[in-house]
N, C-alpha and C. Protein backbone atom coordinates (compact mmCIF):
# COMPACT_ATOMS: atom_id res chain seq x y z
N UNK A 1 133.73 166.89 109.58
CA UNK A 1 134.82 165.96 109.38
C UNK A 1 134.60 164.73 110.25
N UNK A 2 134.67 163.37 109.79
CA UNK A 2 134.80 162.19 110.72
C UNK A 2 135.98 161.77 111.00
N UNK A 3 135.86 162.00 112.37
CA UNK A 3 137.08 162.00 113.02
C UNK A 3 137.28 159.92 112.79
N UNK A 4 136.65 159.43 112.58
CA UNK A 4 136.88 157.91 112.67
C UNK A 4 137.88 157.53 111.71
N UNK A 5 137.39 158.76 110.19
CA UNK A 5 138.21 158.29 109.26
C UNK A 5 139.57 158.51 109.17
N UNK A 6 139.44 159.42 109.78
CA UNK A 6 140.94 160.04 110.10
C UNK A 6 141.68 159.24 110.94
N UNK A 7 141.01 158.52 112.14
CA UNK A 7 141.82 157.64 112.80
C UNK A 7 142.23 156.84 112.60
N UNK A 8 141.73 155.75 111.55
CA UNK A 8 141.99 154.51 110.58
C UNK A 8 142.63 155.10 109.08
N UNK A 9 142.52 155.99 109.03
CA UNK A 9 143.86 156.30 107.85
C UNK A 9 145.07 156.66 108.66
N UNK A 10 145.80 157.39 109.91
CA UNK A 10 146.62 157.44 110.33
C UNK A 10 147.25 156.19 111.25
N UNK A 11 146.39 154.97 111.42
CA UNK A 11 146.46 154.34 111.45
C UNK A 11 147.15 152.66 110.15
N UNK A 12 146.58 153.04 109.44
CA UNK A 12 146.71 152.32 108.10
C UNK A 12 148.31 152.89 107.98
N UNK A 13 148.37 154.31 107.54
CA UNK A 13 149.61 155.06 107.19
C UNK A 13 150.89 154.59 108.19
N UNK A 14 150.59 154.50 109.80
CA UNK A 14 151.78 154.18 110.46
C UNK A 14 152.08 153.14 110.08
N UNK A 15 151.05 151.46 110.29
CA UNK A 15 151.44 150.21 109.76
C UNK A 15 151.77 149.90 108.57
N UNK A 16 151.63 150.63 107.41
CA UNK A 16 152.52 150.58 106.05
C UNK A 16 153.92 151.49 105.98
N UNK A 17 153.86 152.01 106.82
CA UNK A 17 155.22 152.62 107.37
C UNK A 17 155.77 151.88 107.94
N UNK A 18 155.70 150.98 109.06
CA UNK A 18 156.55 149.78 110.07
C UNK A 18 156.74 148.68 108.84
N UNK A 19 155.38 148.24 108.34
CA UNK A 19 156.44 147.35 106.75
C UNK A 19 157.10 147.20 106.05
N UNK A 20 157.46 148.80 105.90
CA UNK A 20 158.51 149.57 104.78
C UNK A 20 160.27 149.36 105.17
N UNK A 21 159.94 149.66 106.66
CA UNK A 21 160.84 149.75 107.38
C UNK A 21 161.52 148.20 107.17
N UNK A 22 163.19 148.37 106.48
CA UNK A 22 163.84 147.31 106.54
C UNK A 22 164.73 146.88 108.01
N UNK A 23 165.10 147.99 108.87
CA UNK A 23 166.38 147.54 109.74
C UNK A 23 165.62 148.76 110.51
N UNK A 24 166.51 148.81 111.88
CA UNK A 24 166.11 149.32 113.21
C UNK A 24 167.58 149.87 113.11
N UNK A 25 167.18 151.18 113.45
CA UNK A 25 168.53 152.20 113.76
C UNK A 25 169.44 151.61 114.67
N UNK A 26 170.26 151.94 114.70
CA UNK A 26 171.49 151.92 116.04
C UNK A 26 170.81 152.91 117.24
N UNK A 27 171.44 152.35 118.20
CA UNK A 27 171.37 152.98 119.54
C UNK A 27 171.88 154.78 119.69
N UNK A 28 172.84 154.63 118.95
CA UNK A 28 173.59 155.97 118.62
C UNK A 28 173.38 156.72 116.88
N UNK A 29 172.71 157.43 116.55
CA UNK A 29 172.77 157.71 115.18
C UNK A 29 173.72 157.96 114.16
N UNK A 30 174.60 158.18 114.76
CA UNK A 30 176.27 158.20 114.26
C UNK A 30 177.03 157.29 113.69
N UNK A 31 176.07 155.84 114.39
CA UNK A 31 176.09 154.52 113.56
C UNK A 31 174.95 153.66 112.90
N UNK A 32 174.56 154.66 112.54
CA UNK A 32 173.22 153.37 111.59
C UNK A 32 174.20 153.18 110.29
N UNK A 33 174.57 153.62 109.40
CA UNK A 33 175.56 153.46 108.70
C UNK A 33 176.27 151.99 109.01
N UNK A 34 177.15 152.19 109.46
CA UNK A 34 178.25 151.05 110.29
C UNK A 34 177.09 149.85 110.51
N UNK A 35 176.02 150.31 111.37
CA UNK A 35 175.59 148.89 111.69
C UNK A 35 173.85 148.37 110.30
N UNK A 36 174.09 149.35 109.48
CA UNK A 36 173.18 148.65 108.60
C UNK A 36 174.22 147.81 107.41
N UNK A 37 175.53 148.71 107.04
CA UNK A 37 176.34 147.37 106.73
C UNK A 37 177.02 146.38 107.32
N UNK A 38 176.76 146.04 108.59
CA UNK A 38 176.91 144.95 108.85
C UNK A 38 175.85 144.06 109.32
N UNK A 39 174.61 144.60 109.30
CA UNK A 39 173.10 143.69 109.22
C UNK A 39 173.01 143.21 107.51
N UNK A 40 173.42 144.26 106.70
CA UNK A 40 173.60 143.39 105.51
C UNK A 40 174.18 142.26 105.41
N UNK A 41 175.94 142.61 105.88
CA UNK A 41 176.43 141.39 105.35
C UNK A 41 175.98 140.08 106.64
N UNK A 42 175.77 140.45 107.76
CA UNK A 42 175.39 138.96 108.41
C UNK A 42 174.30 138.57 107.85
N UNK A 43 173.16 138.93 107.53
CA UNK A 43 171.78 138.90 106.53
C UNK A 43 172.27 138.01 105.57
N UNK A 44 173.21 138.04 104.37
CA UNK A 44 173.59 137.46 103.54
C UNK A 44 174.75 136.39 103.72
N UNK A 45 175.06 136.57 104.87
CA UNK A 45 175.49 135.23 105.23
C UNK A 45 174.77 133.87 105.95
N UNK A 46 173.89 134.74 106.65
CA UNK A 46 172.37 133.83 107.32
C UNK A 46 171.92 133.25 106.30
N UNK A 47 171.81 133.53 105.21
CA UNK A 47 171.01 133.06 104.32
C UNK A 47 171.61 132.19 103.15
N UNK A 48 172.79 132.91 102.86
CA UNK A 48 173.23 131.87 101.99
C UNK A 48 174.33 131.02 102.19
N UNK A 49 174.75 131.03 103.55
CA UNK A 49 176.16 129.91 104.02
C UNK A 49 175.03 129.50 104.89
N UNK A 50 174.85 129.95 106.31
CA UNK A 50 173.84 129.02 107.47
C UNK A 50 172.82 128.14 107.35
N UNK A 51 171.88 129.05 106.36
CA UNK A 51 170.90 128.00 106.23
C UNK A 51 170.84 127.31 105.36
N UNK A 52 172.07 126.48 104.96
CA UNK A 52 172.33 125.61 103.84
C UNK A 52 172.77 124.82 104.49
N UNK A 53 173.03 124.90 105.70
CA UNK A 53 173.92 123.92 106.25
C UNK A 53 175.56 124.42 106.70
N UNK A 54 175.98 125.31 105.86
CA UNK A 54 177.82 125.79 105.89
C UNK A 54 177.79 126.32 106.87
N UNK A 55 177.94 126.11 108.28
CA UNK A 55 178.16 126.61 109.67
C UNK A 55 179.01 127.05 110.36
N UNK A 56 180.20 127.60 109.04
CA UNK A 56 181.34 128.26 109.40
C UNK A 56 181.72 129.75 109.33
N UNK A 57 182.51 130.43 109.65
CA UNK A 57 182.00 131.89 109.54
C UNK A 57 182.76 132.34 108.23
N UNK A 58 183.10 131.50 107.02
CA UNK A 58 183.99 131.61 105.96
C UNK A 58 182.95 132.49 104.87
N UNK A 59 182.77 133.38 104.40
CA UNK A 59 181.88 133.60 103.50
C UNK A 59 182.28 134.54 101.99
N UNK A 60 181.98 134.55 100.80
CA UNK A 60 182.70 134.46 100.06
C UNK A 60 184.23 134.66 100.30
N UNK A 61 184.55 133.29 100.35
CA UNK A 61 186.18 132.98 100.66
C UNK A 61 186.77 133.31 101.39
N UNK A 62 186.41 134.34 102.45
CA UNK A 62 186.93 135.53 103.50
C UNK A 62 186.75 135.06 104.42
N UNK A 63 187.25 134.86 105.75
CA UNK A 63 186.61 133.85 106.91
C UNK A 63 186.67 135.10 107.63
N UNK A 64 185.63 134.81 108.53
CA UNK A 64 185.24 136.26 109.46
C UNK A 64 184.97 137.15 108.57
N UNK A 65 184.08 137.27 107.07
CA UNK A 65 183.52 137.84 106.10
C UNK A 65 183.23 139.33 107.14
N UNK A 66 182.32 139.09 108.07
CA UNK A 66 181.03 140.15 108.91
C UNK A 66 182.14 140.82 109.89
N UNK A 67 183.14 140.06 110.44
CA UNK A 67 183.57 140.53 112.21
C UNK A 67 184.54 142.04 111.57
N UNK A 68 184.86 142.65 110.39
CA UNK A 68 185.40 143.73 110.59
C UNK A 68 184.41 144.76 110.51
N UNK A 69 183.19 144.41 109.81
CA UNK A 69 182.01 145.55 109.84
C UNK A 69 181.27 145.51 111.38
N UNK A 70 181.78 143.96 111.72
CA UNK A 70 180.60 144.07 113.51
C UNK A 70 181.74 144.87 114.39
N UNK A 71 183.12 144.77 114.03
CA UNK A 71 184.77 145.09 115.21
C UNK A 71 183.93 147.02 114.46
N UNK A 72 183.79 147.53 113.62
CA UNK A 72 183.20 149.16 113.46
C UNK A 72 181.92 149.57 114.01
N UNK A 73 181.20 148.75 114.09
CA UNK A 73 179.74 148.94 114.50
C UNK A 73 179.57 149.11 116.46
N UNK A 74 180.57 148.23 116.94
CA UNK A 74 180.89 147.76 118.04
C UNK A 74 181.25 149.04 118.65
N UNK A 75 182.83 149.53 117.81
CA UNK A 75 183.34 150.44 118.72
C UNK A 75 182.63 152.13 118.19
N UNK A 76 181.89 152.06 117.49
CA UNK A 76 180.95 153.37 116.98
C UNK A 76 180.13 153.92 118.41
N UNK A 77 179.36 152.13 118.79
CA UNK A 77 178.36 152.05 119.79
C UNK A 77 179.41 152.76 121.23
N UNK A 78 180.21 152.31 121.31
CA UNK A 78 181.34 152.34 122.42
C UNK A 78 181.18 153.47 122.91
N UNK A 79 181.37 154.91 121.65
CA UNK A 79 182.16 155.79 121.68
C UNK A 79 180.86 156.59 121.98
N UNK A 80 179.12 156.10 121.47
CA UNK A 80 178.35 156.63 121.63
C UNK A 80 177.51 156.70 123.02
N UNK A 81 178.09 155.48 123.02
CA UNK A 81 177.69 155.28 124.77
C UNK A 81 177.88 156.84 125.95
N UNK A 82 179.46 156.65 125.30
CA UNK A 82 179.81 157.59 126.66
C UNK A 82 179.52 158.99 126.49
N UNK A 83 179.11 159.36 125.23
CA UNK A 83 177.95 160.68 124.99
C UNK A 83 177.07 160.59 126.33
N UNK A 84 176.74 159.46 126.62
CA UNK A 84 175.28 159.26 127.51
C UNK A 84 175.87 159.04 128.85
N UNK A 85 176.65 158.91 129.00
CA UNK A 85 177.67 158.33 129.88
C UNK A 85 177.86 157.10 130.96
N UNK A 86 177.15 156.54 129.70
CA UNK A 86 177.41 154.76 129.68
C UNK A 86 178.94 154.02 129.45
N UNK A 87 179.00 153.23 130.11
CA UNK A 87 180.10 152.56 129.79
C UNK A 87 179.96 151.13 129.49
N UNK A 88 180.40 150.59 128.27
CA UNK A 88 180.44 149.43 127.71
C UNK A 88 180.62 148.55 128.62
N UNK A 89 182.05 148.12 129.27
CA UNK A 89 182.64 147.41 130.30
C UNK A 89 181.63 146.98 131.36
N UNK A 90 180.85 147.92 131.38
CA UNK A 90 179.52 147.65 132.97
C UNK A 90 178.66 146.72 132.61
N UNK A 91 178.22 147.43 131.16
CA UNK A 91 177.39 146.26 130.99
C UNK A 91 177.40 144.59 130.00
N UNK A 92 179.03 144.86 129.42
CA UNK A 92 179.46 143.64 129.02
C UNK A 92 179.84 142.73 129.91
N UNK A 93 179.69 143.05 131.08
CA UNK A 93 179.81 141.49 131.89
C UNK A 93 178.66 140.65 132.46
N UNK A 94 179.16 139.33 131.67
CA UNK A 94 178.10 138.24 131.87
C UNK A 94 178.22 137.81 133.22
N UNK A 95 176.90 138.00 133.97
CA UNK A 95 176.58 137.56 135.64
C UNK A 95 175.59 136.69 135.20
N UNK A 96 174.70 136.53 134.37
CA UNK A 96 173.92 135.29 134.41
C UNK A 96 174.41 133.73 135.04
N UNK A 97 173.79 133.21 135.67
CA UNK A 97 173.89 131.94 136.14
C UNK A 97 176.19 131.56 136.38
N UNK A 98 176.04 132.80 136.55
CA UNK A 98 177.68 132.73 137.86
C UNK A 98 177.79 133.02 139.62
N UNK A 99 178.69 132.55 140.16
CA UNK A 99 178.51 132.89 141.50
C UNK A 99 178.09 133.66 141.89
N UNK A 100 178.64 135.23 141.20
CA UNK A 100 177.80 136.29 141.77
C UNK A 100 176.85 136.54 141.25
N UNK A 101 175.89 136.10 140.23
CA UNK A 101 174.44 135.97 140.25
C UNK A 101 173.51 135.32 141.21
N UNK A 102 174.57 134.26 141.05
CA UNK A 102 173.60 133.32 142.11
C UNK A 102 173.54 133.43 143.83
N UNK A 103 174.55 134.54 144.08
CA UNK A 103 174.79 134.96 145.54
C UNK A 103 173.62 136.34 145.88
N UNK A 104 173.41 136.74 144.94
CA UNK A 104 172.88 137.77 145.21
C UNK A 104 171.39 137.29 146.31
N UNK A 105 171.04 137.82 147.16
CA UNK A 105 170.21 137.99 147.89
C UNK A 105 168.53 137.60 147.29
N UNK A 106 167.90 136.36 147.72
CA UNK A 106 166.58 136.37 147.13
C UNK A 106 165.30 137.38 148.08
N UNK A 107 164.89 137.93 147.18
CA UNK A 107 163.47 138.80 147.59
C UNK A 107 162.31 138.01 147.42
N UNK A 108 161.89 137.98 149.16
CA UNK A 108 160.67 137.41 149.23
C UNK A 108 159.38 137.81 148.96
């Protein structure tokens, strides 16, 4: 058996597998669901309101079309977090370029 061929067909096989692949799971599996319909509908709003120019979040006629599938996807993640026993709150706060970012202690 050549082992070479075998390595470049399981090779070939993974990278036509990563092509196939449309969307990237959720963090929690409990929500790929929740958050592949709402990669749809922002997907189809990227594409056919944004990049036309329509830079509003109105999309067929519905304004905030996406924010009740992102307000499910959001609190899915929430709830999956604390399986792990993560908490949302810790890491939703923005410290980038605020006082207490910028106080923090530089390492020489």
């Amino acid at each position: 058996m050549d082992v070479n061929k075998n390595s470049t067909k399981n090779k070939e096989d993974t990278s036509s597998n990563l092509c196939l692949r449309r969307h990237l799971d959720s963090f929690h599996p409990d929500c790929n669901q929740s958050k592949q319909l709402y990669d749809q509908c922002f997907r189809k709003w990227f594409a056919e309101q944004y990049m036309t120019g329509q830079h509003n979040n109105t999309f067929n006629g519905e304004h905030d079309a996406c924010q009740k599938l992102f307000d499910e996807y959001t609190d899915c993640v929430k709830k999956g977090m604390k399986e792990y026993g993560l908490h949302y709150e810790e890491i939703a706060i923005f410290n980038l370029e605020t006082e207490k970012e910028k106080s923090k202690p530089k390492k020489n």
